[in-house]
Protein backbone atom coordinates (compact mmCIF):
# COMPACT_ATOMS: atom_id res chain seq x y z
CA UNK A 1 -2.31 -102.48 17.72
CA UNK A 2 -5.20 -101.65 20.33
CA UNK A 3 -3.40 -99.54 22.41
CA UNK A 4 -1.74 -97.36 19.52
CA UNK A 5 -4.82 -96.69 17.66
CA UNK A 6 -6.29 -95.72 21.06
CA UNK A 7 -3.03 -93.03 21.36
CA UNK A 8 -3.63 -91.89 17.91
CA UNK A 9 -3.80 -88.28 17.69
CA UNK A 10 -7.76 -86.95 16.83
CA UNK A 11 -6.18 -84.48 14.93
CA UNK A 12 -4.12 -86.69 12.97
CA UNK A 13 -7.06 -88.89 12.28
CA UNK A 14 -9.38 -86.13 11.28
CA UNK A 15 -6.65 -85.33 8.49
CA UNK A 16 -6.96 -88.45 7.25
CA UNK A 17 -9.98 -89.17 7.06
CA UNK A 18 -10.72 -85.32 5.33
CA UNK A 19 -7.28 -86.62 3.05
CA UNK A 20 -10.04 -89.56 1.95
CA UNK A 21 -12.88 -87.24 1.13
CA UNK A 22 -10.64 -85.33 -0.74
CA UNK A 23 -9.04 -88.62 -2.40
CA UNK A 24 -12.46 -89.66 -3.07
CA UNK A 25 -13.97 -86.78 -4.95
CA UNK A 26 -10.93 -86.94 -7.55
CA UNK A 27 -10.39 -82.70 -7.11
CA UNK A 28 -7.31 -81.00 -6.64
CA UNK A 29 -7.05 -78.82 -3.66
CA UNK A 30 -7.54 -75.53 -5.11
CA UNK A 31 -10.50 -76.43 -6.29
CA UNK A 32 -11.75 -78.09 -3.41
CA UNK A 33 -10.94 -75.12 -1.46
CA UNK A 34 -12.98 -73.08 -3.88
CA UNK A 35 -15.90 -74.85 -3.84
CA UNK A 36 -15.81 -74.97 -0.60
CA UNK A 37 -15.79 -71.52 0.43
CA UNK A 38 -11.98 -71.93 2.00
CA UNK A 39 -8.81 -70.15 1.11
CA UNK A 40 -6.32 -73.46 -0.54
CA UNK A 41 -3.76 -72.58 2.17
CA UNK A 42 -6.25 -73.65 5.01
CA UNK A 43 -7.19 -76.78 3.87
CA UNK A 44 -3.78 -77.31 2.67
CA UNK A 45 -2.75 -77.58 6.66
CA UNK A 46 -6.19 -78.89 7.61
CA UNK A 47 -5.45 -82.26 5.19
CA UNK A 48 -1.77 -82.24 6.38
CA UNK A 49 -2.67 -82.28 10.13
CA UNK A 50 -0.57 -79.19 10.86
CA UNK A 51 -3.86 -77.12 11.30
CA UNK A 52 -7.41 -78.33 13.39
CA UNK A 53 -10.09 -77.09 11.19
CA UNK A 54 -13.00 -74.89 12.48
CA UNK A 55 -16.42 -76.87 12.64
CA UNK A 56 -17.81 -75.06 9.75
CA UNK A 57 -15.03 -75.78 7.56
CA UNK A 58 -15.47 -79.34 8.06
CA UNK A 59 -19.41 -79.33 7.50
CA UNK A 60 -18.58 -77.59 4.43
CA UNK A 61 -16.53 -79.94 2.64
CA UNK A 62 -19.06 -82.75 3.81
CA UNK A 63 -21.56 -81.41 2.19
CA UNK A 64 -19.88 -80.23 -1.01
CA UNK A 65 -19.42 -84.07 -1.21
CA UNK A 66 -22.70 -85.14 -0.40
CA UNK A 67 -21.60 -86.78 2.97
CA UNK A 68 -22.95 -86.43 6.08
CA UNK A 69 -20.39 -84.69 9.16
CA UNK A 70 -22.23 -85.80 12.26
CA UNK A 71 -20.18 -88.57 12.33
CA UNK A 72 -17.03 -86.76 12.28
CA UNK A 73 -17.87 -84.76 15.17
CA UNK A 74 -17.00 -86.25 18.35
CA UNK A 75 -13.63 -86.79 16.57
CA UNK A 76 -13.25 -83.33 16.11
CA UNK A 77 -14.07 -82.67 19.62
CA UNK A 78 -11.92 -84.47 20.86
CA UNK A 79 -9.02 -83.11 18.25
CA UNK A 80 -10.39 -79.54 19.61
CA UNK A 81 -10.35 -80.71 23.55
CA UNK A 82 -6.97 -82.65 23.93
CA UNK A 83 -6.43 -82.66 27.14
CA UNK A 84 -8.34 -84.16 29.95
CA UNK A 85 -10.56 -83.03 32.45
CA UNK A 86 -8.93 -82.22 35.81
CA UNK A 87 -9.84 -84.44 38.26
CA UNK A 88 -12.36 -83.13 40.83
CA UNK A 89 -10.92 -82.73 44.38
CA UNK A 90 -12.62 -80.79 47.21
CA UNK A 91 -10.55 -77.91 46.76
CA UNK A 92 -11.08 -75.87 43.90
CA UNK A 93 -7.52 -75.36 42.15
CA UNK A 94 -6.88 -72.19 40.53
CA UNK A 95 -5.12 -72.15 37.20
CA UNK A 96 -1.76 -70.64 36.89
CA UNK A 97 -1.50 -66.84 36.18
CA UNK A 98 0.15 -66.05 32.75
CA UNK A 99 3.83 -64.68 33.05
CA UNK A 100 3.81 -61.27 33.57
CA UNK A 101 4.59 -59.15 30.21
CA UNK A 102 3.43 -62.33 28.08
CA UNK A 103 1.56 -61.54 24.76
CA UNK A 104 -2.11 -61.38 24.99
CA UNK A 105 -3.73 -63.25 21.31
CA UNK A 106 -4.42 -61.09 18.57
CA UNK A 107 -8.10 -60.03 18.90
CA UNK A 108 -10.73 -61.66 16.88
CA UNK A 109 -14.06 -60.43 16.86
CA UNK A 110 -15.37 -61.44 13.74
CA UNK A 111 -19.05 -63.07 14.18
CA UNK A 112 -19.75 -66.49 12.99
CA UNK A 113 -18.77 -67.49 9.66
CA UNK A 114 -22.07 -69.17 8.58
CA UNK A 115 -21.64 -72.83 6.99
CA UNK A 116 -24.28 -72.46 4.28
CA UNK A 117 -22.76 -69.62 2.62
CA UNK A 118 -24.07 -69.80 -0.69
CA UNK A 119 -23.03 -68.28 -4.37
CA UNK A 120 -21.72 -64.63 -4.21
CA UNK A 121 -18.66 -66.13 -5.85
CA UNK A 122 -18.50 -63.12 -8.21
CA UNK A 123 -19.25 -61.13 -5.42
CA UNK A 124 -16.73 -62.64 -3.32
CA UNK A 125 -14.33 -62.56 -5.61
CA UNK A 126 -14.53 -58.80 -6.44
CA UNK A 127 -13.90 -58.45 -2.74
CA UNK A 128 -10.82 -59.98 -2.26
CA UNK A 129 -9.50 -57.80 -5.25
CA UNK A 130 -10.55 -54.55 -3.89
CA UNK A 131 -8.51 -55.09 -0.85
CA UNK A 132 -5.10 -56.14 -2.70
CA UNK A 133 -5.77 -53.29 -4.80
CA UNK A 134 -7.04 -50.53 -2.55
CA UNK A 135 -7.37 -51.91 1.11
CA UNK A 136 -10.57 -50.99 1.75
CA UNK A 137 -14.03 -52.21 0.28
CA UNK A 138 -17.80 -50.63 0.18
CA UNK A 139 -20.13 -53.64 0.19
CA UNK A 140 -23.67 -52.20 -0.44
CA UNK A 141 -27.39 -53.52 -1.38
CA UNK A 142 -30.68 -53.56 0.16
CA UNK A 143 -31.79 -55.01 3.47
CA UNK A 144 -31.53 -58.56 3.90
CA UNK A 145 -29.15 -59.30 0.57
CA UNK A 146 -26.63 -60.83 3.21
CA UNK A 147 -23.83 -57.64 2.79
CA UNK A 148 -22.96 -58.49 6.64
CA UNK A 149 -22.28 -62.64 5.80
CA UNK A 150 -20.17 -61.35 2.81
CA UNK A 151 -18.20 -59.43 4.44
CA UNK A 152 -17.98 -61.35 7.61
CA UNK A 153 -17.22 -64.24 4.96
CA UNK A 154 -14.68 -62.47 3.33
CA UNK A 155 -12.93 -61.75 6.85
CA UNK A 156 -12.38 -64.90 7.58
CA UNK A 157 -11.02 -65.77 4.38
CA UNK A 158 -8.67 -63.04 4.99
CA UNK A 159 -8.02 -63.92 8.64
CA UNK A 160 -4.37 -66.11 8.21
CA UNK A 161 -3.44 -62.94 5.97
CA UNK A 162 -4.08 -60.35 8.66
CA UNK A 163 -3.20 -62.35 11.68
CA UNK A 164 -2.61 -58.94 14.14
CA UNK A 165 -6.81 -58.27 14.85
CA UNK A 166 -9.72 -59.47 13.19
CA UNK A 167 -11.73 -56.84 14.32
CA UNK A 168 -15.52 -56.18 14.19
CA UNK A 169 -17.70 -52.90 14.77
CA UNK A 170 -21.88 -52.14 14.20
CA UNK A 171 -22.20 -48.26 13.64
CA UNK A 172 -25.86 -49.49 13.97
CA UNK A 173 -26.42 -46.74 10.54
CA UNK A 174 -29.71 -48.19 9.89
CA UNK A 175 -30.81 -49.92 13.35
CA UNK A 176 -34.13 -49.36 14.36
CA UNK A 177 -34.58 -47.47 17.80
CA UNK A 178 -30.82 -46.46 17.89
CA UNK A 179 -28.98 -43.74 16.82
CA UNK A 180 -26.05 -44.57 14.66
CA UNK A 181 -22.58 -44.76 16.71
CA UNK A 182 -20.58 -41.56 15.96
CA UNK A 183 -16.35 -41.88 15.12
CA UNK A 184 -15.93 -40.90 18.46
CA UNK A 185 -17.49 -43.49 20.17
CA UNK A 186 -16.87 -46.12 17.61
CA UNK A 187 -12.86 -45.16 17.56
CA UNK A 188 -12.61 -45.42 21.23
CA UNK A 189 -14.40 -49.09 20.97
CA UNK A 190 -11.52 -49.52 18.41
CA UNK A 191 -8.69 -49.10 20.28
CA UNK A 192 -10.06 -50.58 23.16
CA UNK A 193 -10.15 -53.47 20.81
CA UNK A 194 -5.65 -53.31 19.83
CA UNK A 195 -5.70 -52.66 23.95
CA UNK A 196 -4.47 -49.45 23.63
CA UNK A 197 -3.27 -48.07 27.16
CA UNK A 198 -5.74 -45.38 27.82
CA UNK A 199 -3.27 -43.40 28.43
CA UNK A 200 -2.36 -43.05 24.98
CA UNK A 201 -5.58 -42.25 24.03
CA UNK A 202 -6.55 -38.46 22.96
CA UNK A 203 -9.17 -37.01 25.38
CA UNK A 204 -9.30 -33.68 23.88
CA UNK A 205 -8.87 -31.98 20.48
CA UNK A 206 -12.26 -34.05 18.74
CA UNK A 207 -11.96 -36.56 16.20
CA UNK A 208 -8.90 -35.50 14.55
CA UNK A 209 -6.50 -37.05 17.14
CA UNK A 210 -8.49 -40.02 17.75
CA UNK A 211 -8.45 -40.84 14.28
CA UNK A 212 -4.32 -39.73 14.16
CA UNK A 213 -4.16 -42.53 17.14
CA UNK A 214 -6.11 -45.27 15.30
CA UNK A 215 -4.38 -44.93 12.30
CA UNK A 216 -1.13 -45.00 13.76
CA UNK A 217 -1.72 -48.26 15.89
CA UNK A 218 -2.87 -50.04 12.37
CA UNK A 219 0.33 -48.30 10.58
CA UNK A 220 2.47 -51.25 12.10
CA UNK A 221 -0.33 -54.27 12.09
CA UNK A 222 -1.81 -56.47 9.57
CA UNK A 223 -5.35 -56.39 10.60
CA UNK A 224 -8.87 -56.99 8.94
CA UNK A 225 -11.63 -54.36 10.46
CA UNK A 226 -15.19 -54.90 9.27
CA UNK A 227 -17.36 -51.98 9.96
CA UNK A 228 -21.00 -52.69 9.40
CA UNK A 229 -24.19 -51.13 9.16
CA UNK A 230 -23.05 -47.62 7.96
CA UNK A 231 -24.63 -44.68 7.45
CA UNK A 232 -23.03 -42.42 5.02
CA UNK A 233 -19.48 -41.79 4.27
CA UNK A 234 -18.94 -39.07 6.59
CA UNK A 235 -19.50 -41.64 9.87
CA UNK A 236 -16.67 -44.29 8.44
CA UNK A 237 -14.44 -41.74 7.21
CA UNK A 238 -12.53 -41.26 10.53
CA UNK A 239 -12.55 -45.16 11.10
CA UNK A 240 -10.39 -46.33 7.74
CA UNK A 241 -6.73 -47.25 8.03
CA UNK A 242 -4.06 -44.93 6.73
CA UNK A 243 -0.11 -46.19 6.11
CA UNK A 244 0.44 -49.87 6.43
CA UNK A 245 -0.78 -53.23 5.49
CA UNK A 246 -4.26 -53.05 7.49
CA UNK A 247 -7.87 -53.87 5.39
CA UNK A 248 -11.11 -52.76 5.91
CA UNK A 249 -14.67 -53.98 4.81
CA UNK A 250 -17.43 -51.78 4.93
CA UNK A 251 -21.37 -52.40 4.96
CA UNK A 252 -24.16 -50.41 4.39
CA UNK A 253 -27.64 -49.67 2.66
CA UNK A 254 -26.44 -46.79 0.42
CA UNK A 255 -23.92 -46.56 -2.11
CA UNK A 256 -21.11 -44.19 -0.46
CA UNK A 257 -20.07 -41.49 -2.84
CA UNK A 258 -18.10 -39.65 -1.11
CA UNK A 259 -15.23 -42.03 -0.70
CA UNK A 260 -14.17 -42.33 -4.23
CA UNK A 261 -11.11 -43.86 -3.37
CA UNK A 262 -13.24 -47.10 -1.84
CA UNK A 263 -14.17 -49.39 -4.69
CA UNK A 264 -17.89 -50.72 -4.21
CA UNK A 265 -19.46 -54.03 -4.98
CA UNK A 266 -23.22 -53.72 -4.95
CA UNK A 267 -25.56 -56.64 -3.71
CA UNK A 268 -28.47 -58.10 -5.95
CA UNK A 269 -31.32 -60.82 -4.57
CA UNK A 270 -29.90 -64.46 -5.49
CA UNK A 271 -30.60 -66.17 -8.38
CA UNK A 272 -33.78 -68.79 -7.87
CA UNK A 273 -31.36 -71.64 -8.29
CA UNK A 274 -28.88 -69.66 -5.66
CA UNK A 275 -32.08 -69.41 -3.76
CA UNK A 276 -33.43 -73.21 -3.96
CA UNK A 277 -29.71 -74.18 -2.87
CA UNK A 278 -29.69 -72.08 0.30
CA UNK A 279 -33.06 -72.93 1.52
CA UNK A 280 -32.22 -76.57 0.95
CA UNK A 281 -28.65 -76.02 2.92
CA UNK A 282 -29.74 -73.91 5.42
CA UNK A 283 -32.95 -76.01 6.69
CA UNK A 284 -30.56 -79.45 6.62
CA UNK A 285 -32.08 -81.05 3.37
CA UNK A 286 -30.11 -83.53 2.64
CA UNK A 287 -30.39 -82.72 -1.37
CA UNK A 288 -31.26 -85.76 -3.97
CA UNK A 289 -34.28 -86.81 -6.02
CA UNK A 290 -35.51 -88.26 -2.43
CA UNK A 291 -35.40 -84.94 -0.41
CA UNK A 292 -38.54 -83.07 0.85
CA UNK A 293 -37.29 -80.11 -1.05
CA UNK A 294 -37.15 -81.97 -4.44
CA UNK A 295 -40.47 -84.42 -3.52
CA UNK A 296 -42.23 -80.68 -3.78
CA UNK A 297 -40.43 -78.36 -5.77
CA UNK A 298 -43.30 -76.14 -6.28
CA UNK A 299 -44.01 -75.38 -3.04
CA UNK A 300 -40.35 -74.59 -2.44
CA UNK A 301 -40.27 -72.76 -5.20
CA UNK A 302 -43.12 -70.44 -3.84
CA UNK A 303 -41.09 -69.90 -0.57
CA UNK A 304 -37.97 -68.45 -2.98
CA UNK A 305 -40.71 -66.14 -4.68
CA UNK A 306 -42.52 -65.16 -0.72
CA UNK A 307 -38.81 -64.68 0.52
CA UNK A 308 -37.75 -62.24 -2.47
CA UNK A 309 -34.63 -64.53 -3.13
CA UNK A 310 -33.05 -62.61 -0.14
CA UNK A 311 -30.54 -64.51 1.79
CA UNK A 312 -32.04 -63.33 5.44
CA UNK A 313 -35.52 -64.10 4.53
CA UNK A 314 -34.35 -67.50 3.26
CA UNK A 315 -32.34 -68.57 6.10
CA UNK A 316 -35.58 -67.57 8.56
CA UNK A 317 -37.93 -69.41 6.46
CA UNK A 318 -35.56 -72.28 6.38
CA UNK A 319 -35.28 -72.32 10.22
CA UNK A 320 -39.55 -73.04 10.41
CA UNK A 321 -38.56 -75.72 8.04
């Protein structure tokens, strides 16, 4: 019995013991899923074993259910590291070269999902829509509402959908110190993204043919492309898919009017309680009657009103704490 529970698959076990957390809070897994933050398909294969889950995912559904995941980790690293460490020799060994003419992975440059993402259920919700209605998606609001972690959210919800490139581009609209990227530029860094021979590439004729070319590579993928920090409508223009099944998110400051074909979902502050939750999440309160948050609920509720219920200014105050 010893030596197969020492063989037993980390994988296997970290389904199971996800299976019980699931067993234990008496919801189906749709709604699990929902609460969570995760699309029902994902955990689906993450509670059958078929699929490891990503770090965050697991920390999410801990703390949905008010458990702690530290002890779950070195499970999960060993589910994510299966294999052993080569053995050290005084030669260095080189590993093999991959067959010539084998497929590269599809690129995936999304940033981070974070694990503390908090309501924007509405929000998130309208997303999703847009792009099975229209494709593309204008996510706007002030500075600091957290348009970036929605859309990066929404991304990798969308991920297992769009499984060609999950792609991810700053036009740096509204960075301070830098100009914002132009569609030349940022349709070059595109296609360098699908590696696109450069040969294929237009080097003359302006934006017209570079756009031609980037819309033709996504005619025959199923990618997501989130283009953040945007300017106006006249920088993303170039950059949005034509023909085919591709999706693309867009951020920026201003509502963008001139593409009326791009549905928009505008960004408010959070709600105080949306506010209390994220500070509590994001600084590791554990949440209860016991907490520090709830032992001074005041004073927390003073950082909320000092942050402006904004999700950046939250998650930086929450780091101090």
């Amino acid at each position: 019995m010893q030596q197969q529970a020492a063989k037993a698959d980390p994988k296997d076990e970290l389904a199971a013991r996800l299976r019980l957390l699931q067993e234990v809070s008496e919801r189906g897994v749709r709604a699990l899923a929902r609460d969570a933050g995760l699309s029902s398909s994902s955990l689906s294969r993450y509670l059958s074993g078929q699929t490891l889950p990503p770090w965050p995912a697991v920390v999410a559904l801990c703390r949905l259910l008010k458990r702690d995941p530290r002890p779950l980790r070195p499970l999960w690293e060993r589910a994510s590291n299966p294999l052993p460490a080569p053995p050290k020799t005084s030669r260095q060994v080189q590993p093999p070269s991959p067959p010539a003419g084998a497929p590269r992975p599809p690129r995936n440059d999304l940033p981070r999902d974070v694990p503390d993402f908090t309501g924007r259920e509405a929000q998130l919700a309208a997303v999703l829509a847009g792009v099975e209605s229209s494709r593309v998606v204008a996510i706007d609001g002030m500075a600091g509402v957290g348009k970036t972690c929605l859309a990066v959210h929404a991304a990798h919800r969308l991920g297992e959908d769009y499984p060609d490139a999950q792609l991810y581009l700053d036009l740096h609209g509204f960075t301070a110190g830098r100009e914002p990227l132009g569609p030349d530029p940022a349709l070059r860094a595109l296609l360098a993204a699908l590696d696109v021979p450069s040969e294929k590439i237009p080097q003359e004729g302006g934006i017209e043919p570079l756009a031609a070319c980037w819309r033709s590579e996504l005619a025959h993928r199923r990618a997501v492309v989130v283009l953040d920090n945007v300017a106006d409508a006249d920088q993303v223009r170039p950059l949005l898919p034509g023909a085919g099944s591709s999706v693309a998110l867009i951020t920026s400051r201003n509502r963008l009017l001139g593409l009326d074909e791009v549905p928009p979902v505008s960004l408010e502050v959070l709600t105080p309680q949306e506010s209390a939750e994220l500070l509590a999440r994001a600084s590791g309160d554990p949440g209860g009657p016991d907490s520090r948050l709830a032992r001074d609920p005041e004073s927390a509720a003073e950082v909320v009103r000092l942050c402006g219920q904004l999700p950046l200014a939250l998650r930086l105050a929450a780091a101090r704490l």
